[in-house]
C-alpha atoms as a PDB file:
ATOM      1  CA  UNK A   1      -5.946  17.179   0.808  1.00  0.00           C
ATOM      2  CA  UNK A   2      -4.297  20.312   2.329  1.00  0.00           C
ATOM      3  CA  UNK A   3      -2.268  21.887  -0.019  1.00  0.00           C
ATOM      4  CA  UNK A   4       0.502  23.784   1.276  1.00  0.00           C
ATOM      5  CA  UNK A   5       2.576  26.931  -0.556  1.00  0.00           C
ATOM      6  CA  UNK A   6       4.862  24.686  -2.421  1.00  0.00           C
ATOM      7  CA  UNK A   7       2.358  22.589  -4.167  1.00  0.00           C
ATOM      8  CA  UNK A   8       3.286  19.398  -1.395  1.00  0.00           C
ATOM      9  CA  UNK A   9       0.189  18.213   0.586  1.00  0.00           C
ATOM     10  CA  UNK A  10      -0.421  17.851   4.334  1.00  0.00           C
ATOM     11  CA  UNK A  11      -2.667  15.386   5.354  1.00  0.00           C
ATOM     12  CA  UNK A  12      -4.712  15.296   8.380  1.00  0.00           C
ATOM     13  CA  UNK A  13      -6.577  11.932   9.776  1.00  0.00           C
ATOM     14  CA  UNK A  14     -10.397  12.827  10.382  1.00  0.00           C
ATOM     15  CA  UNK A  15     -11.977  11.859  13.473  1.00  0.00           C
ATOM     16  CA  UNK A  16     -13.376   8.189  13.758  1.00  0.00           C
ATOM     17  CA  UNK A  17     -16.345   8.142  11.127  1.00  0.00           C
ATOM     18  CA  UNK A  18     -18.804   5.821   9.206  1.00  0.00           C
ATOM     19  CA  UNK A  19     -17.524   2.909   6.964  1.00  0.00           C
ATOM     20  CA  UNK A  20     -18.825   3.725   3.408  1.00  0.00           C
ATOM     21  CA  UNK A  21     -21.583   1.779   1.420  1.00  0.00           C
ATOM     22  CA  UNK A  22     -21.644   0.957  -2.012  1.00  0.00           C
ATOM     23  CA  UNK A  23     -18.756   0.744  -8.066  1.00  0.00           C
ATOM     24  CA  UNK A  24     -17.011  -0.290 -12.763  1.00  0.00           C
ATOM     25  CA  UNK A  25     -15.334   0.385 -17.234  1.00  0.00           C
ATOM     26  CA  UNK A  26     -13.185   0.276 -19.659  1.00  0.00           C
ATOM     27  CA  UNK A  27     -13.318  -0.866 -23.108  1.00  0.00           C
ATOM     28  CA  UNK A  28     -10.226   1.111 -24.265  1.00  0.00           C
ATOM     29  CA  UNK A  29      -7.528   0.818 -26.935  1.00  0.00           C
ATOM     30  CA  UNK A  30      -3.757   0.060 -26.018  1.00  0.00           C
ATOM     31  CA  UNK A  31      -1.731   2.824 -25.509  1.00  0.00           C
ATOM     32  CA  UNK A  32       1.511   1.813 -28.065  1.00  0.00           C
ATOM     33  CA  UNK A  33       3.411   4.519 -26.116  1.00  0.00           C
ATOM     34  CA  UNK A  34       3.439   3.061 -22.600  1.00  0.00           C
ATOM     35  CA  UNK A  35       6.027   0.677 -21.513  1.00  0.00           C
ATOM     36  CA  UNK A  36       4.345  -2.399 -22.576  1.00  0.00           C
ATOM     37  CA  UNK A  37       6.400  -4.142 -19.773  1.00  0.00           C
ATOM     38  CA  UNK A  38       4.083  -6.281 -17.581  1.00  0.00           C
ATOM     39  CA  UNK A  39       2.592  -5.276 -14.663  1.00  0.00           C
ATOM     40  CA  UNK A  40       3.847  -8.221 -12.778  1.00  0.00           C
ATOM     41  CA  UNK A  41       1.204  -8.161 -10.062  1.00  0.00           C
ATOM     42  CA  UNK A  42      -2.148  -7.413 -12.369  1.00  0.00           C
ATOM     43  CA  UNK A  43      -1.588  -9.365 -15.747  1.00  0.00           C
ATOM     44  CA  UNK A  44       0.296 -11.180 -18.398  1.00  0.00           C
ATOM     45  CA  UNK A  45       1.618 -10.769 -22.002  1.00  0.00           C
ATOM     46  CA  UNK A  46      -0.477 -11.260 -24.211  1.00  0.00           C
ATOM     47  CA  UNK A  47      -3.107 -14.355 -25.777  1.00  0.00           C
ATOM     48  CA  UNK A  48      -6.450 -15.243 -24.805  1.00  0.00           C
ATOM     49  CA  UNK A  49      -7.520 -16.091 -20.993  1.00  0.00           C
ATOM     50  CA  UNK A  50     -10.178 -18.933 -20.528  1.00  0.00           C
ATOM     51  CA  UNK A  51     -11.846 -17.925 -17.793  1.00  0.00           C
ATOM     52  CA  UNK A  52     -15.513 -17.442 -16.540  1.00  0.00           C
ATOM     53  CA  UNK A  53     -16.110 -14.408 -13.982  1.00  0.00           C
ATOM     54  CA  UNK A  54     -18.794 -14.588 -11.564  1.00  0.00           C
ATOM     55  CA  UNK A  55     -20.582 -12.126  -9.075  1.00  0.00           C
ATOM     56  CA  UNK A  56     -19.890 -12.220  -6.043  1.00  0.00           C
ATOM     57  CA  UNK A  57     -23.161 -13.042  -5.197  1.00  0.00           C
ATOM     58  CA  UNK A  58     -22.997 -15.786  -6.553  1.00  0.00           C
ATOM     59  CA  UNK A  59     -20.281 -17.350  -4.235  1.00  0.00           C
ATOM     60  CA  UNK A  60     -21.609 -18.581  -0.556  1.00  0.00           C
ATOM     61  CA  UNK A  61     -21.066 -17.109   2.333  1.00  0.00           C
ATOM     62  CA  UNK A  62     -17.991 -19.083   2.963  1.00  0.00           C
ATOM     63  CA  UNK A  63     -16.811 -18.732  -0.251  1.00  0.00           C
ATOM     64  CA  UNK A  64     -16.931 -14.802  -0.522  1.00  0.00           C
ATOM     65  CA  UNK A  65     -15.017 -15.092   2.957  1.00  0.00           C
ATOM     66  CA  UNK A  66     -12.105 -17.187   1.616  1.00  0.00           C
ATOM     67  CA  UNK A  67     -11.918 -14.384  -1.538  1.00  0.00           C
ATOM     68  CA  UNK A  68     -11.481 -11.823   1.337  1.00  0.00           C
ATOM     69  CA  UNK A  69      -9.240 -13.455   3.250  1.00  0.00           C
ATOM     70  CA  UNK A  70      -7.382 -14.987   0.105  1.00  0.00           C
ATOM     71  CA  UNK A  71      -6.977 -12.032  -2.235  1.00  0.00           C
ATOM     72  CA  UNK A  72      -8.380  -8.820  -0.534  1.00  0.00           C
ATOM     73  CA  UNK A  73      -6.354  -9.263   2.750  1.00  0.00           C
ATOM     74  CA  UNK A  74      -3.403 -10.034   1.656  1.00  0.00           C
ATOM     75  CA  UNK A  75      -3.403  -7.194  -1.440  1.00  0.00           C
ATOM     76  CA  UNK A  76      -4.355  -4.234   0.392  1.00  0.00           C
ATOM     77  CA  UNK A  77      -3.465  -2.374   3.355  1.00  0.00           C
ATOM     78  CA  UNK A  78      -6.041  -2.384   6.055  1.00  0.00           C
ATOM     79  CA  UNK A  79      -6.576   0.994   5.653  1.00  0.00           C
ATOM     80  CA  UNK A  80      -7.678   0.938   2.285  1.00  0.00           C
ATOM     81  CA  UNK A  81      -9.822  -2.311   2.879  1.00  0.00           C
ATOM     82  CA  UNK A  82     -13.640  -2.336   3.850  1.00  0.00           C
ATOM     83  CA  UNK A  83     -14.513  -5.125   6.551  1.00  0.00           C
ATOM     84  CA  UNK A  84     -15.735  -8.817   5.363  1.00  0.00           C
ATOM     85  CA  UNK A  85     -19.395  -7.221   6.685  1.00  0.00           C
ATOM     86  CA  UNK A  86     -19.231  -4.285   4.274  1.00  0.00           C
ATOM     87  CA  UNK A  87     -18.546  -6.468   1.229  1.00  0.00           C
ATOM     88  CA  UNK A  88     -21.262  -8.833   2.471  1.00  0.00           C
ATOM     89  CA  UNK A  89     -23.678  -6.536   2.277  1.00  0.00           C
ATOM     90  CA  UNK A  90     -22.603  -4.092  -0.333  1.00  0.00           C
ATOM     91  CA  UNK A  91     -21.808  -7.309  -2.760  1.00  0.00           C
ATOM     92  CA  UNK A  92     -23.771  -9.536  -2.076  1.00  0.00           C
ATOM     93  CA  UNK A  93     -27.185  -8.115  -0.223  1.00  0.00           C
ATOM     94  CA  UNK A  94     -29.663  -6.129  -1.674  1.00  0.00           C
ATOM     95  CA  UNK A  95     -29.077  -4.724  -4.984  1.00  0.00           C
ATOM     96  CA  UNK A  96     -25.581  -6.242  -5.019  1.00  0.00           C
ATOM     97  CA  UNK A  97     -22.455  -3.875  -6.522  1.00  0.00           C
ATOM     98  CA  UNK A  98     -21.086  -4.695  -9.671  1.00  0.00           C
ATOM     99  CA  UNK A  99     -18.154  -7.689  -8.823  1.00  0.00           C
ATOM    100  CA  UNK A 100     -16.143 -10.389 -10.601  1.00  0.00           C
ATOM    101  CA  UNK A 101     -14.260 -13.045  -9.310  1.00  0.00           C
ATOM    102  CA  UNK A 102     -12.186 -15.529 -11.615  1.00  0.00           C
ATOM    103  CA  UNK A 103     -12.449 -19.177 -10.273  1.00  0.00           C
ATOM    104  CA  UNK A 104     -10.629 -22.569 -11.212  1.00  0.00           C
ATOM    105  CA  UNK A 105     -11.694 -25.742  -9.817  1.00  0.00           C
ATOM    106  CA  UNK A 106     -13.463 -23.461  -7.531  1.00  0.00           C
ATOM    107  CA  UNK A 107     -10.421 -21.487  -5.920  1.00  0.00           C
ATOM    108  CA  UNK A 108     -10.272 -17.842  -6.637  1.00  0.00           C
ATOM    109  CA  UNK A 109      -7.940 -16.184  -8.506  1.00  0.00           C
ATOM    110  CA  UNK A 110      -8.464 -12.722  -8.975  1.00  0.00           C
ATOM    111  CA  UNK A 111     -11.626 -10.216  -7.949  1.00  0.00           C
ATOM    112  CA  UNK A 112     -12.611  -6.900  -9.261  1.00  0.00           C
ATOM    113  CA  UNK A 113     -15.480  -4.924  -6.885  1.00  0.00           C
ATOM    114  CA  UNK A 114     -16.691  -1.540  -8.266  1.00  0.00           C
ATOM    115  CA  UNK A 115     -18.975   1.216  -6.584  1.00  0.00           C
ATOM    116  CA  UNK A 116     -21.596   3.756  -8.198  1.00  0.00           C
ATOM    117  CA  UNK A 117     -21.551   7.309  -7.427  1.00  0.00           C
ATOM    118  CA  UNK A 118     -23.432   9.652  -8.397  1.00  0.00           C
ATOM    119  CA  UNK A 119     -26.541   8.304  -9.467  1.00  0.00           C
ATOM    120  CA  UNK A 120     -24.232   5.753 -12.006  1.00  0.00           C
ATOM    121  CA  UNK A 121     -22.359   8.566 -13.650  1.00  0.00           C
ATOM    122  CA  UNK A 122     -19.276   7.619 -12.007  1.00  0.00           C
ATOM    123  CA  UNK A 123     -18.229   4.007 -11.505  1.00  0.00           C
ATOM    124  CA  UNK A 124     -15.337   3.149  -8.828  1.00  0.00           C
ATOM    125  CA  UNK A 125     -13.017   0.771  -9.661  1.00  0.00           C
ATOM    126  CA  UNK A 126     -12.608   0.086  -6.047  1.00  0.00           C
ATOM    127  CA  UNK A 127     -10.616  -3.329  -5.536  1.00  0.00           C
ATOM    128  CA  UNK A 128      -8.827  -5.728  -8.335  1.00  0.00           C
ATOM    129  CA  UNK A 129      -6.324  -8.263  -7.393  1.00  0.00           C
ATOM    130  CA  UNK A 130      -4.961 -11.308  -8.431  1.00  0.00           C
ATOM    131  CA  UNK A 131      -3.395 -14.222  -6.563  1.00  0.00           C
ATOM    132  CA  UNK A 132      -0.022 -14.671  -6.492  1.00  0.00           C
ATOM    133  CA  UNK A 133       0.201 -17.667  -7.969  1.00  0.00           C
ATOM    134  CA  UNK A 134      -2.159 -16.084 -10.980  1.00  0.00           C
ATOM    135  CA  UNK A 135      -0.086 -13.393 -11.862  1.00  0.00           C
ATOM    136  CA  UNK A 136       1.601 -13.075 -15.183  1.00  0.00           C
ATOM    137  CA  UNK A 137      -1.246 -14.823 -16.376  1.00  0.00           C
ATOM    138  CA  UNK A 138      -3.469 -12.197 -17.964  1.00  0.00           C
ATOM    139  CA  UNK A 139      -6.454 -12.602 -15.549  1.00  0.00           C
ATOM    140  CA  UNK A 140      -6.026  -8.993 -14.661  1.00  0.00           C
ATOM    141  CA  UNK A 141      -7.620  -7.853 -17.867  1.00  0.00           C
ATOM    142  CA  UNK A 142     -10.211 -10.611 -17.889  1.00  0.00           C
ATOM    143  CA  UNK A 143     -11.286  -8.988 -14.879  1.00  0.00           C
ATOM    144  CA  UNK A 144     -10.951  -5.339 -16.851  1.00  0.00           C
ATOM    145  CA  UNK A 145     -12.988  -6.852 -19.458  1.00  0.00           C
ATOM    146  CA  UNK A 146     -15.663  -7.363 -16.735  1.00  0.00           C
ATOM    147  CA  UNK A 147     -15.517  -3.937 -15.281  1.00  0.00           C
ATOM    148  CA  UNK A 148     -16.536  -2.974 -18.849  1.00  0.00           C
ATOM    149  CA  UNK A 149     -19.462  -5.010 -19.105  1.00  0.00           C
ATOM    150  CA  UNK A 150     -20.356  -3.643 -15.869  1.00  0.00           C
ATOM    151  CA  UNK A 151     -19.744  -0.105 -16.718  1.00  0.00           C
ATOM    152  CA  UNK A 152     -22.360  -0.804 -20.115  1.00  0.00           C
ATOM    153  CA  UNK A 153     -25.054  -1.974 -17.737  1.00  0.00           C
ATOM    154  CA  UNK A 154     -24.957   1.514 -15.473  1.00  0.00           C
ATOM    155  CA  UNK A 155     -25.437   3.583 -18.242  1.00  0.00           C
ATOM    156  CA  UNK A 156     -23.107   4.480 -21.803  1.00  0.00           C
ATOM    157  CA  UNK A 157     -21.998   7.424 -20.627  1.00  0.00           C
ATOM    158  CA  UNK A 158     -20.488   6.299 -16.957  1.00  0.00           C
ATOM    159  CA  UNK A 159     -17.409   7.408 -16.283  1.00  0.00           C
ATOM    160  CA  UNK A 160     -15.070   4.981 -14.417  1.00  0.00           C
ATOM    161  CA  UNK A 161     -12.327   5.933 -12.294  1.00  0.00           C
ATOM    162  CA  UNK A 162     -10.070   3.818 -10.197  1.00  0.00           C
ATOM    163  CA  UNK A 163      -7.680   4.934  -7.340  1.00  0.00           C
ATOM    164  CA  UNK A 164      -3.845   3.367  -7.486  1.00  0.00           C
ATOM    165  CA  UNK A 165      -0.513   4.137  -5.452  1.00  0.00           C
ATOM    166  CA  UNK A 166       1.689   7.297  -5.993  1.00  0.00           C
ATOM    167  CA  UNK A 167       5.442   4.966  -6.171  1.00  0.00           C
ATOM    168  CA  UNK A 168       6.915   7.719  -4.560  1.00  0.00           C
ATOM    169  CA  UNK A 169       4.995   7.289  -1.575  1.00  0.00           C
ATOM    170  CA  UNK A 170       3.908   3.656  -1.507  1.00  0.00           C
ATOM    171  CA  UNK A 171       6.989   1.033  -1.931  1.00  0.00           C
ATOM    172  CA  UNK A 172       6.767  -1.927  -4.158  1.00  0.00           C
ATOM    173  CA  UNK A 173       5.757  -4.845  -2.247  1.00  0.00           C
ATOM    174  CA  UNK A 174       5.837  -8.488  -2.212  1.00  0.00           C
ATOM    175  CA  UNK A 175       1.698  -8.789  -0.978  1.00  0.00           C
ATOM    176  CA  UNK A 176       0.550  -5.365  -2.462  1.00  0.00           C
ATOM    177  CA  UNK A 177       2.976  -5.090  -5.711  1.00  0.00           C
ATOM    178  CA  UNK A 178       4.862  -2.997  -7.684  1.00  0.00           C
ATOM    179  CA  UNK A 179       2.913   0.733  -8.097  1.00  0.00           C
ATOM    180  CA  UNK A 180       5.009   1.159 -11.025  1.00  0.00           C
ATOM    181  CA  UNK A 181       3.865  -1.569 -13.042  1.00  0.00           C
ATOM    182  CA  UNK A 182       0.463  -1.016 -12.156  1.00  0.00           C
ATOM    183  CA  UNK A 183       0.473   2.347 -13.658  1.00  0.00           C
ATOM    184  CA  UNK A 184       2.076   0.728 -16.552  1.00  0.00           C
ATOM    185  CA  UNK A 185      -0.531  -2.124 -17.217  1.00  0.00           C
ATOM    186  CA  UNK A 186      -3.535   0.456 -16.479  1.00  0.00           C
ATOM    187  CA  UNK A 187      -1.620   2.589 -19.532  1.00  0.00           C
ATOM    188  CA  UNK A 188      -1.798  -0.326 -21.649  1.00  0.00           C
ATOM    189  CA  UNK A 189      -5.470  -0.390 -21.505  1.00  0.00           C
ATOM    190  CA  UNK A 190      -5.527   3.533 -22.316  1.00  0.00           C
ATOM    191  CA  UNK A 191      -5.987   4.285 -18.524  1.00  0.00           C
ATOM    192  CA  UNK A 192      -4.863   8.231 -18.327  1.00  0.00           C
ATOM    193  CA  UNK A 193      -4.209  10.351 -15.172  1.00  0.00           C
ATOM    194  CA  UNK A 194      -5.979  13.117 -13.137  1.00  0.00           C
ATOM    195  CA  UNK A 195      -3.514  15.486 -12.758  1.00  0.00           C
ATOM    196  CA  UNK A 196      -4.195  15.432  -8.652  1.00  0.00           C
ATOM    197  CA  UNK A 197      -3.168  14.260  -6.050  1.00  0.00           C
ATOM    198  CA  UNK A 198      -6.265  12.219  -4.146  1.00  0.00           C
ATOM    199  CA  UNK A 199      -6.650  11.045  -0.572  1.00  0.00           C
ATOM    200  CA  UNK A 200      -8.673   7.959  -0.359  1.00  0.00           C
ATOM    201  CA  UNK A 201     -11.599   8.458   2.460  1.00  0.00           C
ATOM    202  CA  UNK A 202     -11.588   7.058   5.640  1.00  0.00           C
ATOM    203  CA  UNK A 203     -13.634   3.696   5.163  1.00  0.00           C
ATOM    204  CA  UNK A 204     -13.506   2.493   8.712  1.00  0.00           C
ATOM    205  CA  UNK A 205     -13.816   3.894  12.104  1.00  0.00           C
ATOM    206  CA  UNK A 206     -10.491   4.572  13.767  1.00  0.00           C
ATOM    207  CA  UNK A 207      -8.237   3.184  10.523  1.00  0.00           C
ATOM    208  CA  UNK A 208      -7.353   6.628   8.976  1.00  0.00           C
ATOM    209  CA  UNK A 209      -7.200   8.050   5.870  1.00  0.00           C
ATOM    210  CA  UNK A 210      -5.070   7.206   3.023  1.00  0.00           C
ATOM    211  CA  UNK A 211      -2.562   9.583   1.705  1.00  0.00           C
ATOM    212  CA  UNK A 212      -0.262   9.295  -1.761  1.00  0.00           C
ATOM    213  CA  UNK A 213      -3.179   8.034  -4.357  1.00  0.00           C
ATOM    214  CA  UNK A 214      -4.182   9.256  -8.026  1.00  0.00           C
ATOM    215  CA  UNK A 215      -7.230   8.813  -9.352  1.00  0.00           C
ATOM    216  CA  UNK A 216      -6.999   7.513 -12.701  1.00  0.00           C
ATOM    217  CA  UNK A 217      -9.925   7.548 -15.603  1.00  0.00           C
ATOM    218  CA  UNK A 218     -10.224   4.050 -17.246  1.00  0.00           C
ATOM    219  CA  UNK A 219     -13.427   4.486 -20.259  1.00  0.00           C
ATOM    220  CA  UNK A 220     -12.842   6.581 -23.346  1.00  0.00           C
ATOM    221  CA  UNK A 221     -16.592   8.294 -23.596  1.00  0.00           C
ATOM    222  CA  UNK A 222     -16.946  11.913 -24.228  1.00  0.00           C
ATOM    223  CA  UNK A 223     -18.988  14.928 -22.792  1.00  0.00           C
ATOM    224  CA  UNK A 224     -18.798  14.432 -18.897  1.00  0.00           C
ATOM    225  CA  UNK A 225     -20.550  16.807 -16.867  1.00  0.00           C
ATOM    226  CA  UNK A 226     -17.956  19.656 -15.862  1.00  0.00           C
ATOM    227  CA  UNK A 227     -18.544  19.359 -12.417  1.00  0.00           C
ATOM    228  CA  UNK A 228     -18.825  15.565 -12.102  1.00  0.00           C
ATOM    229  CA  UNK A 229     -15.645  15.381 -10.784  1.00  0.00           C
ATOM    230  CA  UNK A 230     -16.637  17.700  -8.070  1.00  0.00           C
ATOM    231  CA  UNK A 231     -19.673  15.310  -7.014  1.00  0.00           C
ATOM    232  CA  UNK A 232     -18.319  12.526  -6.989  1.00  0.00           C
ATOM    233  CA  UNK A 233     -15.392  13.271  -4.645  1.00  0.00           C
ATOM    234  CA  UNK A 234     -18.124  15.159  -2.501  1.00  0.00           C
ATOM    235  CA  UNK A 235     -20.240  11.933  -2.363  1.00  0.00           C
ATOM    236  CA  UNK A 236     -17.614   9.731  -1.883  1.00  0.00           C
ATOM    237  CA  UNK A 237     -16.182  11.166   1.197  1.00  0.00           C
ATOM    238  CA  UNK A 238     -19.543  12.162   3.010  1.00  0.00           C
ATOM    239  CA  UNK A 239     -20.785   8.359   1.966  1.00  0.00           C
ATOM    240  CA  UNK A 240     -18.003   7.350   3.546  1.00  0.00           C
ATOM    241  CA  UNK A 241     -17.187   9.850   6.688  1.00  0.00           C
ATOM    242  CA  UNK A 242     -20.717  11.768   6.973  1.00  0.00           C
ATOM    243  CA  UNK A 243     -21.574  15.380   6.078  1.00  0.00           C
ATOM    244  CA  UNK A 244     -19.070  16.876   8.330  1.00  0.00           C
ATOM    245  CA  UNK A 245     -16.068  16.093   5.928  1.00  0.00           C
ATOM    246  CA  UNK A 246     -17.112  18.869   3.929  1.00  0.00           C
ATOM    247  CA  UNK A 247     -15.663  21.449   6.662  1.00  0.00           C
ATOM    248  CA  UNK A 248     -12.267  19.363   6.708  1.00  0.00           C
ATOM    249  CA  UNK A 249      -9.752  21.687   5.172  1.00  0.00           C
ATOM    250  CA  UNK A 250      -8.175  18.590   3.228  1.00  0.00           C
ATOM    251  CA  UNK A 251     -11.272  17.654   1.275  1.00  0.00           C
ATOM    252  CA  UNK A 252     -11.970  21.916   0.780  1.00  0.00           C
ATOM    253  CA  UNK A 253      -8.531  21.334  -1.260  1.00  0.00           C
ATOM    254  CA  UNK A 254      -9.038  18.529  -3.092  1.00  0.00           C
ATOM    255  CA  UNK A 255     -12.490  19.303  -4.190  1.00  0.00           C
ATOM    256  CA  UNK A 256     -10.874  23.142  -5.339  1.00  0.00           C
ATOM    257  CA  UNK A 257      -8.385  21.167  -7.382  1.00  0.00           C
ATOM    258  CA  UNK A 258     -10.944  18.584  -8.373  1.00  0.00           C
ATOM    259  CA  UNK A 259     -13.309  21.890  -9.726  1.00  0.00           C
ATOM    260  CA  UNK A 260     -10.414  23.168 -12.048  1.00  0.00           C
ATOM    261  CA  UNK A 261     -10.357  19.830 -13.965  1.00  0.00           C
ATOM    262  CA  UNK A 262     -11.794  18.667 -17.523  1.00  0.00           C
ATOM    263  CA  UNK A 263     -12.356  15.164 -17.371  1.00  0.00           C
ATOM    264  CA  UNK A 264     -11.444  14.969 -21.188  1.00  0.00           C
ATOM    265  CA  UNK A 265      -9.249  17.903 -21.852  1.00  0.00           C
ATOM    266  CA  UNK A 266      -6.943  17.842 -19.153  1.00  0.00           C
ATOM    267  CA  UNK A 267      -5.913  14.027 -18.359  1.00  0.00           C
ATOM    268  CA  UNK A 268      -2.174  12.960 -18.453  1.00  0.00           C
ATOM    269  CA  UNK A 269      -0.917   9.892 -20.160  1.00  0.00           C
ATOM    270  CA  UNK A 270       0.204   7.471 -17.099  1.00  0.00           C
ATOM    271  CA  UNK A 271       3.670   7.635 -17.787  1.00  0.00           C
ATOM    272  CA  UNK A 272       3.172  11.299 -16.410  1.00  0.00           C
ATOM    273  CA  UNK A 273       2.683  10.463 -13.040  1.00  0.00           C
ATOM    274  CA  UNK A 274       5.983  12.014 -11.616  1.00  0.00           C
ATOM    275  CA  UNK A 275       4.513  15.673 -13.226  1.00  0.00           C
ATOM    276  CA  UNK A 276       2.279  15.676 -10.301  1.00  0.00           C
ATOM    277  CA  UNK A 277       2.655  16.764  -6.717  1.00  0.00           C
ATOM    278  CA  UNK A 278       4.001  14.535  -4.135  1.00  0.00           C
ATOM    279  CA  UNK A 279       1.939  14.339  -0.911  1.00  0.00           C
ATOM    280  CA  UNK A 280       3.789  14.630   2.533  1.00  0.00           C
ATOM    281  CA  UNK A 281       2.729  11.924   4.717  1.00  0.00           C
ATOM    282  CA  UNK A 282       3.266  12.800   8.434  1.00  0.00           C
END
């Protein structure tokens, strides 16, 4: 991101660029400070959630297109979203991603895709949604509890991050939710805050950028490397737009602010959010 004088951020679209490739954590404690409101469009109350979560591997062909179409599509922008050939191959090719989806009587009700950067040490929470008719139901943190298991198979001391909304600049809606309660519910699992403002990468050609994001850290471990953060947003932009990203003035900002941060030190509790900068989206 461009940051300008007063601490607001310009963004600028990149040229049309590669989609990206290939994410997953969090076995965390509740945060008794955060709203413990729902997040009406991730999970329920409270009680026990009978529900098995498979790869997406292990879904056919049809069946990993009716997730997309049924939960993907419908609960992200298309900027944000890879193409239904992207999560073929990345989730279910060669060396599949780490994934979940949540079935009953074989129609899906939620999904959670992650991507690894950085040799494993960081783990994207890239994609989690629920079906409509799911939510409220607490299948948002069966799919958390997934994303955990996931996160212990890369390595004990991944570090998983997630990108979500900035409410000031991305409306509740009735297909993508309410940003608000989504910070609220990733709080209750002891999600905290990067105290940045992040631009997600373009992941198509032609789509664009996306503007007004955090990045949030979901896992608890100790001791990341101090310039992991650094690496991974490097990777994850020239992954996803090729080398010449680095000379884009934008990602020169963010991966400045990105070097100035502790991954353990300086994190915000999520009810924070408003603290940080606002982005200006032109």
């Amino acid at each position: 991101m461009e940051g300008s004088p007063d601490g607001r951020t310009d963004v600028v679209n990149p040229p049309e660029t590669p989609a990206r490739a290939a994410t997953q954590d969090l076995t965390t404690p509740v945060d008794p400070s955060v709203d413990p409101a729902p997040a009406r469009d991730l999970d329920g109350p409270t009680g026990e959630v009978a529900a098995d979560v498979l790869p997406l591997a292990a879904l056919t062909t049809a069946g990993i297109i009716e997730v997309y179409d049924e939960l993907l599509r419908p609960s992200f922008r298309p900027e944000e979203l890879l193409s239904i050939g992207e999560v073929l191959r990345v989730y279910a090719g060669a060396d599949p991603a780490p994934s979940g989806v949540v079935l009953r009587d074989g129609h899906p009700l939620g999904i959670h895709l992650c991507e690894r950067f950085v040799g494993g040490e960081v783990l994207l929470l890239s994609y989690l949604a629920v079906s409509s008719q799911a939510r409220g139901g607490g299948i948002g943190s069966v799919l958390l509890d997934d994303v955990s298991r996931s996160r212990v198979e890369s390595g004990p001391g991944a570090v998983v991050l997630a990108e979500v909304d900035d409410p000031r600049v991305w409306p509740a809606t009735p297909s993508t939710g309410d940003p608000v309660a989504r910070l609220r519910f990733y709080g209750r699992r002891g999600a905290r805050l990067l105290p940045m403002s992040f631009t997600q990468p373009q992941l198509q050609p032609g789509v664009g950028r996306v503007p007004g994001m955090f990045l949030i850290r979901l896992d608890q471990q100790g001791d990341p490397a101090p310039d992991l953060l650094t690496r991974f947003v490097t990777e994850y932009y020239t992954e996803c737009e090729g080398p010449e990203a680095l000379d884009d003035p934008t990602l020169r900002t963010m991966l400045a602010a990105a070097g100035q941060i502790d991954l353990d030190r300086d994190l915000l509790p999520m009810t924070d959010w408003e603290r940080l900068p606002q982005v200006v989206v032109r």
